[in-house]
N, C-alpha and C. Protein backbone atom coordinates (compact mmCIF):
# COMPACT_ATOMS: atom_id res chain seq x y z
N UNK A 1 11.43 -0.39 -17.82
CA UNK A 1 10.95 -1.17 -16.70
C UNK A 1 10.55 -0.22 -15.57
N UNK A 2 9.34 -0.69 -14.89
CA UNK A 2 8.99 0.15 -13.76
C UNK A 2 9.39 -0.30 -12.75
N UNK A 3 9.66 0.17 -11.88
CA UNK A 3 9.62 -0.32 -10.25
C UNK A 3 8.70 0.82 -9.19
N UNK A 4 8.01 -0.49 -8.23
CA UNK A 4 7.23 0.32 -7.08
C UNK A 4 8.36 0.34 -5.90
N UNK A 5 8.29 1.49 -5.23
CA UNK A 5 9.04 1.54 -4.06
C UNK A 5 7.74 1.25 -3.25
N UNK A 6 7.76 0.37 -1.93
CA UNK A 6 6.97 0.58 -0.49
C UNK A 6 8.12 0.63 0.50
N UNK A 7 7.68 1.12 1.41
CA UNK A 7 7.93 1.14 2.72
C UNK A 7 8.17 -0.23 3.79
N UNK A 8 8.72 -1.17 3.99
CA UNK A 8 8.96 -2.18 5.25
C UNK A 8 9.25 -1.57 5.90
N UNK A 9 8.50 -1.19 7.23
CA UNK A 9 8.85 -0.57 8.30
C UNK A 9 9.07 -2.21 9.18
N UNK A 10 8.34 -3.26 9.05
CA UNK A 10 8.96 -4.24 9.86
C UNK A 10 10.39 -4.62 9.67
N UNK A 11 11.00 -4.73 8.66
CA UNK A 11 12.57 -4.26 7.94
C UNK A 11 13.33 -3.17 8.03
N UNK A 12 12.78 -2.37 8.59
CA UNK A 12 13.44 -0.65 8.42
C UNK A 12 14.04 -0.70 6.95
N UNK A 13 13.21 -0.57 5.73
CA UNK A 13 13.44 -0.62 5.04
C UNK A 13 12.35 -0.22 3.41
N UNK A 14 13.01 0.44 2.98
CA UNK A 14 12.00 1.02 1.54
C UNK A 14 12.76 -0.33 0.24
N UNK A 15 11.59 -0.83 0.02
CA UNK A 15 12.17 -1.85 -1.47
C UNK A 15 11.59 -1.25 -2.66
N UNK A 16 12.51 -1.68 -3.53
CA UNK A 16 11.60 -1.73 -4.44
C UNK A 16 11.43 -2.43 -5.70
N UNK A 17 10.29 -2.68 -5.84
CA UNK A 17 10.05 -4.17 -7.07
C UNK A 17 9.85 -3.84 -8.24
N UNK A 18 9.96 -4.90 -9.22
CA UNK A 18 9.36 -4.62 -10.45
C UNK A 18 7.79 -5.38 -10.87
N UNK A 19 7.21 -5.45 -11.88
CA UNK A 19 6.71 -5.11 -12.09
C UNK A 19 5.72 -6.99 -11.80
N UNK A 20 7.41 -7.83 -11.59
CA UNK A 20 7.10 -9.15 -11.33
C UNK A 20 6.49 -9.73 -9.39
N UNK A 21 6.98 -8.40 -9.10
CA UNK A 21 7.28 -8.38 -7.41
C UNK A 21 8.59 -8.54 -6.93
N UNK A 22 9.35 -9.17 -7.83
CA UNK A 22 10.57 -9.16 -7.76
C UNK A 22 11.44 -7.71 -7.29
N UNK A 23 11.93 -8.44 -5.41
CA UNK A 23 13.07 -6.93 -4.95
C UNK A 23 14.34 -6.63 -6.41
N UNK A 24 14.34 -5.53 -6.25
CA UNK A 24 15.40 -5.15 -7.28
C UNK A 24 16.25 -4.20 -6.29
N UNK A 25 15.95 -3.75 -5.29
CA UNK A 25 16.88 -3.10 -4.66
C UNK A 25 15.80 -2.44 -3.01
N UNK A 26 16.92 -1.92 -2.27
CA UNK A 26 16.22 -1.45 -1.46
C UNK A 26 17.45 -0.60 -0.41
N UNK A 27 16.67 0.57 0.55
CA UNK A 27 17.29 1.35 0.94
C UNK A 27 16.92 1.17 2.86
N UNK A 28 17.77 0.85 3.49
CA UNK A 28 17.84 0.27 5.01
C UNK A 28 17.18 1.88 5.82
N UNK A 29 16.72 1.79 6.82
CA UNK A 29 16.80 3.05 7.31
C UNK A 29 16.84 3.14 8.93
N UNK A 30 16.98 3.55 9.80
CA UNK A 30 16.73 4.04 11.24
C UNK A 30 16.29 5.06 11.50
N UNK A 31 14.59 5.15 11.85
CA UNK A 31 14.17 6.15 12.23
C UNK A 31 14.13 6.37 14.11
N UNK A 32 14.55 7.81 13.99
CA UNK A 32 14.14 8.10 15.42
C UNK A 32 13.38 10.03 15.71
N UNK A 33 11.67 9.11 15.69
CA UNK A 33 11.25 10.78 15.97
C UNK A 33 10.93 11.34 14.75
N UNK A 34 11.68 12.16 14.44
CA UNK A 34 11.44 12.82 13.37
C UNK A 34 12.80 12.65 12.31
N UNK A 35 13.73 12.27 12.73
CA UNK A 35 14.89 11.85 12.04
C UNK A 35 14.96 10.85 11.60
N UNK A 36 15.23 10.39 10.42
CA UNK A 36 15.38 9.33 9.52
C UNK A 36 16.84 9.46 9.19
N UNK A 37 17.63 8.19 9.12
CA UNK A 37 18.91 8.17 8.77
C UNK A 37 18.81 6.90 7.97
N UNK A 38 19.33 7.43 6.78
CA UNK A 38 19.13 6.36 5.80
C UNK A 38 21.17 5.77 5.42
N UNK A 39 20.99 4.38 6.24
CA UNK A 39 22.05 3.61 6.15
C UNK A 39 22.97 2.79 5.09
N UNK A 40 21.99 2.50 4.24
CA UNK A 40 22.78 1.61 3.07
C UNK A 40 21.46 1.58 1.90
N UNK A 41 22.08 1.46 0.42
CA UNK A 41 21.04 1.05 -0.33
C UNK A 41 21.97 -0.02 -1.13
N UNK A 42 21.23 -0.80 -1.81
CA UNK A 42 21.44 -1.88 -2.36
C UNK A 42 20.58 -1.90 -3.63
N UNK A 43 21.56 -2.62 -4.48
CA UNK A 43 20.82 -2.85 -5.82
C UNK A 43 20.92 -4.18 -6.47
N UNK A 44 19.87 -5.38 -6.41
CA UNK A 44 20.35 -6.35 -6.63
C UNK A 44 21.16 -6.35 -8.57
N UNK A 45 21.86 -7.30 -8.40
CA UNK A 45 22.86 -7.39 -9.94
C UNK A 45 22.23 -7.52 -10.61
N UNK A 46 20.93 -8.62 -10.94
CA UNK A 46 20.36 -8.45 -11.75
C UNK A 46 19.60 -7.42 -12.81
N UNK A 47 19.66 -6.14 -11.66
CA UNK A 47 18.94 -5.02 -11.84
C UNK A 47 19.96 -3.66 -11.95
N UNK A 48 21.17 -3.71 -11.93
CA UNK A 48 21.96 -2.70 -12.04
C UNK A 48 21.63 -1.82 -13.22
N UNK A 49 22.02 -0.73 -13.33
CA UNK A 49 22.13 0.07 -14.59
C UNK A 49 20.63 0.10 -14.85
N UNK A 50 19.56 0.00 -14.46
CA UNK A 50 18.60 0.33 -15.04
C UNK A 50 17.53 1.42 -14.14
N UNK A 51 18.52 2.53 -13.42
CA UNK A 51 17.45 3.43 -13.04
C UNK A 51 17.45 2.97 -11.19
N UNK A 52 17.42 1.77 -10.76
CA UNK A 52 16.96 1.37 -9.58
C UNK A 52 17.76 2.16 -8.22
N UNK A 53 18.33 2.67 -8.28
CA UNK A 53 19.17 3.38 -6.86
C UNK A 53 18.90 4.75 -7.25
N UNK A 54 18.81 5.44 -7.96
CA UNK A 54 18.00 6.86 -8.23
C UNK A 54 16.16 6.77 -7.88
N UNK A 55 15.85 5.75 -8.33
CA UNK A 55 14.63 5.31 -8.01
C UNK A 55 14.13 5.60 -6.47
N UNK A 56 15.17 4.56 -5.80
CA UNK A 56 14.63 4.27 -4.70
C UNK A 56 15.22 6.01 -4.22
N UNK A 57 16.70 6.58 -3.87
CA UNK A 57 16.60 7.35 -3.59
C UNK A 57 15.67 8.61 -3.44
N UNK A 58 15.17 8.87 -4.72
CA UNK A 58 14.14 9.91 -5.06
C UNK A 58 12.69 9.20 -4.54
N UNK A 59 12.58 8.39 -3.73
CA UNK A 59 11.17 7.63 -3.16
C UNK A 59 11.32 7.68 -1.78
N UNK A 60 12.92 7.81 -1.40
CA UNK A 60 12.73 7.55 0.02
C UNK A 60 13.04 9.29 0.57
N UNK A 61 13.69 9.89 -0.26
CA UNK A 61 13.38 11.49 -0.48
C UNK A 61 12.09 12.49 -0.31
N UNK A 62 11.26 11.90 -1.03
CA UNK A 62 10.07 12.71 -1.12
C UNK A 62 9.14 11.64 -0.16
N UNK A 63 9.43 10.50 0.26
CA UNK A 63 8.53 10.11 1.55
C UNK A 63 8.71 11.14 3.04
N UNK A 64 10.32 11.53 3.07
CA UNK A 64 10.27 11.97 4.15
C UNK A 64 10.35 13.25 4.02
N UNK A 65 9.84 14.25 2.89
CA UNK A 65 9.83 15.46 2.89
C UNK A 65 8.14 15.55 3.26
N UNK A 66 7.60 14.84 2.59
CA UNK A 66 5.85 14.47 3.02
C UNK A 66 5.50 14.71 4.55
N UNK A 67 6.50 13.25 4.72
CA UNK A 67 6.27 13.12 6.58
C UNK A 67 6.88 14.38 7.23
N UNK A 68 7.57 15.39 6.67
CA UNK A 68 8.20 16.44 7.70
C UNK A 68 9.16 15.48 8.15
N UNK A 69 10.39 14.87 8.04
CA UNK A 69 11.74 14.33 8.48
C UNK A 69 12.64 15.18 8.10
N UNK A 70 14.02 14.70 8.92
CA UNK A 70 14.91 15.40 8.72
C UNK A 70 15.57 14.42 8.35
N UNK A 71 16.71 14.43 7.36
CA UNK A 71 17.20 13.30 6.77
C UNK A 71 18.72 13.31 6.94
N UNK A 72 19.36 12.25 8.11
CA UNK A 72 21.00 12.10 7.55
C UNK A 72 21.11 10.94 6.52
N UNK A 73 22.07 11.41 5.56
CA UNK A 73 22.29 10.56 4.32
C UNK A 73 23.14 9.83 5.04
N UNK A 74 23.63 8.85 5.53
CA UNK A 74 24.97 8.10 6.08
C UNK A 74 25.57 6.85 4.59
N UNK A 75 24.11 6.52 4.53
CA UNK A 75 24.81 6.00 2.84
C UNK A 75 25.31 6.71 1.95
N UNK A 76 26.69 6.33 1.78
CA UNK A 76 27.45 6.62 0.62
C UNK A 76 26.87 7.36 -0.59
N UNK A 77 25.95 6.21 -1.21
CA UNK A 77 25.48 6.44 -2.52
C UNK A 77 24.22 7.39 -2.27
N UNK A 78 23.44 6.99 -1.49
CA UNK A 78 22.29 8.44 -1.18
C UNK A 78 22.99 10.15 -1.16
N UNK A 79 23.79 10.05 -0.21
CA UNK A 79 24.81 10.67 -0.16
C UNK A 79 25.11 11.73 -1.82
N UNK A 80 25.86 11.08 -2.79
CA UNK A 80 26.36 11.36 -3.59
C UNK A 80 25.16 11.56 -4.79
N UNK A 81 23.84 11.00 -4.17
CA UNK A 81 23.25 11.09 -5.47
C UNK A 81 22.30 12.92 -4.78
N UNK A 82 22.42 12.64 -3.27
CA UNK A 82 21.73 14.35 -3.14
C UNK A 82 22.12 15.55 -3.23
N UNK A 83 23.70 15.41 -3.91
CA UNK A 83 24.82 16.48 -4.16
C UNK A 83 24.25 16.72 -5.67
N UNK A 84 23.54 16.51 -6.29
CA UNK A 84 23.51 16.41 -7.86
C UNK A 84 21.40 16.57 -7.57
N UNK A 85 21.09 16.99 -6.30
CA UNK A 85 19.74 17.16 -6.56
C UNK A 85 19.63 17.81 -5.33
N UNK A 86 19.56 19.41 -5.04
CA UNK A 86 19.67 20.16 -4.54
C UNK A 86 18.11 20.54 -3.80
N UNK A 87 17.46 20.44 -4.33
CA UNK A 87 15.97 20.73 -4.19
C UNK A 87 15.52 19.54 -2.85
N UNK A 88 16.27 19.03 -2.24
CA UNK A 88 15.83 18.30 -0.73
C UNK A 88 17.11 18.41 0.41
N UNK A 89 17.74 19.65 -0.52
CA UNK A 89 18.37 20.46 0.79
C UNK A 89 18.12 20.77 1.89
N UNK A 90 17.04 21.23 2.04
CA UNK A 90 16.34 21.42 3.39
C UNK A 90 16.26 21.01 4.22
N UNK A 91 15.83 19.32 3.83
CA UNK A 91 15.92 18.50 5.37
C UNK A 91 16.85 17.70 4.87
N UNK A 92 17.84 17.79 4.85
CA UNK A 92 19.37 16.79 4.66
C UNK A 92 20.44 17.48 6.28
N UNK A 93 20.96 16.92 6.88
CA UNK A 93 21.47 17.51 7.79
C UNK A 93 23.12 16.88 6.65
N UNK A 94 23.74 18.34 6.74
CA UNK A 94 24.89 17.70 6.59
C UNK A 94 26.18 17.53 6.69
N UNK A 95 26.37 18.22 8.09
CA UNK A 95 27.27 18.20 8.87
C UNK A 95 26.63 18.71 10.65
N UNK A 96 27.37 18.04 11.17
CA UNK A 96 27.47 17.92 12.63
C UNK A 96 28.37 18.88 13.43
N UNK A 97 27.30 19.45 14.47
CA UNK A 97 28.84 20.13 15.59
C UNK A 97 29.08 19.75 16.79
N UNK A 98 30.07 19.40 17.27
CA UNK A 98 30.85 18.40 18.27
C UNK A 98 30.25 19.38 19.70
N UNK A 99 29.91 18.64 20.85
CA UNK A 99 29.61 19.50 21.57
C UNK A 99 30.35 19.56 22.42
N UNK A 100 31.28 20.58 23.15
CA UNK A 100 32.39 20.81 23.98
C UNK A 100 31.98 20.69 25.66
């Protein structure tokens, strides 16, 4: 099964469908500037196990390496899936320093 990722920027949000139009999942985001912080992704049940949260991750990845963003993962699962794909290290911020 395929799925298209787009962009809802009226949603702050990347979906993505299959092949019916049907959402199968989608990844929330807050942009500010040049920073993108990507908040939660979701995968509807119907659609589990078949690819869809690697999908969207690796779509909302290489959108903002395109645009020049800097990316905090704050979702969990984005999170855990960019520890296992090293190659968008660059713009991942991923840790913070407290300012005194």
């Amino acid at each position: 099964m395929q799925f298209t990722v787009t962009d809802a920027p009226a949603r702050e949000r990347f979906e993505a469908r299959d092949e019916t139009g049907a959402v199968a999942g989608f990844v929330t985001y807050q942009l500010t500037g040049s920073i993108i912080a990507y908040t939660h992704t979701e995968v509807d049940p119907a659609f589990e196990g078949r690819g869809v949260g690697s999908t969207l991750a690796r779509a909302v990845m290489d959108d903002a390496r395109a645009k020049g963003r800097t990316v905090v993962p704050i979702c969990p699962f984005l999170a855990d899936w960019l520890v296992k794909h090293p190659e968008y290290e660059s713009i991942v911020v991923r840790s913070t320093r407290k300012i005194k």
